[in-house]
Protein backbone atom coordinates (compact mmCIF):
# COMPACT_ATOMS: atom_id res chain seq x y z
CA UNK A 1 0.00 0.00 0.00
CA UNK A 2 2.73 2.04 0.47
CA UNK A 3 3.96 2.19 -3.33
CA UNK A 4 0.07 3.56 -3.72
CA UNK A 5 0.07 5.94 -1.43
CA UNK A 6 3.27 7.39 -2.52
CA UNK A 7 2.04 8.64 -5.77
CA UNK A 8 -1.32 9.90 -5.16
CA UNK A 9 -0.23 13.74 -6.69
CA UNK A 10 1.78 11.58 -8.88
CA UNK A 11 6.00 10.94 -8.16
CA UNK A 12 8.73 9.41 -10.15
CA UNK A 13 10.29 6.42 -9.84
CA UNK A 14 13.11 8.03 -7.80
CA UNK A 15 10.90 9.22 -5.27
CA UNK A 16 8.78 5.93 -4.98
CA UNK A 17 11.56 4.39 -4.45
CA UNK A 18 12.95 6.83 -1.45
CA UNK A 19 9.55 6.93 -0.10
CA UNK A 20 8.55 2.97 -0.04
CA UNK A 21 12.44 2.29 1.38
CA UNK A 22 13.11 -0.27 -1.54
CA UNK A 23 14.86 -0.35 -4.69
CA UNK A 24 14.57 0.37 -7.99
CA UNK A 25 14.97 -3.42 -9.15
CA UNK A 26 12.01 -4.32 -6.47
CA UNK A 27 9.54 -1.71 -7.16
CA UNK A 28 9.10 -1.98 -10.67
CA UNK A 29 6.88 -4.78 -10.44
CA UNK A 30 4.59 -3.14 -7.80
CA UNK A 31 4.31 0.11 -10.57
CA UNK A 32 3.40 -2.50 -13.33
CA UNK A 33 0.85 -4.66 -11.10
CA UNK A 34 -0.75 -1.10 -10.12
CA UNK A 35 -0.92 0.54 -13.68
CA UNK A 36 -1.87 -3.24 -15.36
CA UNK A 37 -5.01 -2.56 -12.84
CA UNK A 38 -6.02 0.98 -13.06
CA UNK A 39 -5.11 1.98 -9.95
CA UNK A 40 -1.90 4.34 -10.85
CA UNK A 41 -1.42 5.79 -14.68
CA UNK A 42 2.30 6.40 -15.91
CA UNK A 43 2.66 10.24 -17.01
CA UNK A 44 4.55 10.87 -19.73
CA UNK A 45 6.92 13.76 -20.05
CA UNK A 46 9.85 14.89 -19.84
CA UNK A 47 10.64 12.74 -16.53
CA UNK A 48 7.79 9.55 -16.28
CA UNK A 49 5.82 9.63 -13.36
CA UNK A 50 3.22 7.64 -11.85
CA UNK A 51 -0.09 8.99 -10.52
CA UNK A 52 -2.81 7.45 -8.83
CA UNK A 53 -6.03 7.25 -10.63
CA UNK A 54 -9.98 8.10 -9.01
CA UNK A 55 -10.65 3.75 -9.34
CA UNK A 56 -6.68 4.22 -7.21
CA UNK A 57 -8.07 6.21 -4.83
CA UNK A 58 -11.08 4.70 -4.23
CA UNK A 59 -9.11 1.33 -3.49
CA UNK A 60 -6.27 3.52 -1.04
CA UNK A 61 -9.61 4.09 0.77
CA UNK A 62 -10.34 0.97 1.24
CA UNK A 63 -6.95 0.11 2.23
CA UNK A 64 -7.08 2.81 4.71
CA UNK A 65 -10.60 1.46 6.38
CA UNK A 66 -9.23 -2.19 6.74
CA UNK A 67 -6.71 -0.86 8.39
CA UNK A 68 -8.77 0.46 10.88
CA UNK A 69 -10.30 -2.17 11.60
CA UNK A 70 -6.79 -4.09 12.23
CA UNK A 71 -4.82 -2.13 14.44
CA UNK A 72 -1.47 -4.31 14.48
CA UNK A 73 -1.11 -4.11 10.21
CA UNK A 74 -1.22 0.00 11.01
CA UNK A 75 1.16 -0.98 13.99
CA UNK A 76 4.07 -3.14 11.65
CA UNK A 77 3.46 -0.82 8.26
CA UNK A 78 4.80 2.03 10.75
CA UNK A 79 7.45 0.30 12.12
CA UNK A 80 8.41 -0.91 9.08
């Protein structure tokens, strides 16, 4: 969930990758699984980037009540 939410106003790759704590090599696979299902568009330009689509944020919602409903995933996604 963490790859999601770090794109939401939209982020390269660089910065997903400084702001989910992984590398470049392990990430790219969450970006494809993400755009292959509508939740996060690649934005072409001068420098790609990856935003987070409405059907995106509807799901990062979602994401966002389960977690409130299970305190200790909240608890080790912080820690982590």
């Amino acid at each position: 969930m963490q790859h999601f939410a770090s794109v939401r106003g939209g982020a390269n790759k660089t910065q997903i990758v400084y702001s989910c704590n992984m590398n470049f090599h392990s990430v790219v696979p969450y970006l494809d699984l993400l755009v292959r299902n509508g939740l996060v568009e690649r934005v072409e330009g001068k420098i790609l980037r990856y935003k987070t689509t409405g059907r995106g944020m509807q799901a990062l919602g979602h994401f966002q009540e389960i977690e409130k409903l299970m305190p200790e995933m909240q608890a080790a996604r912080e820690a982590a």
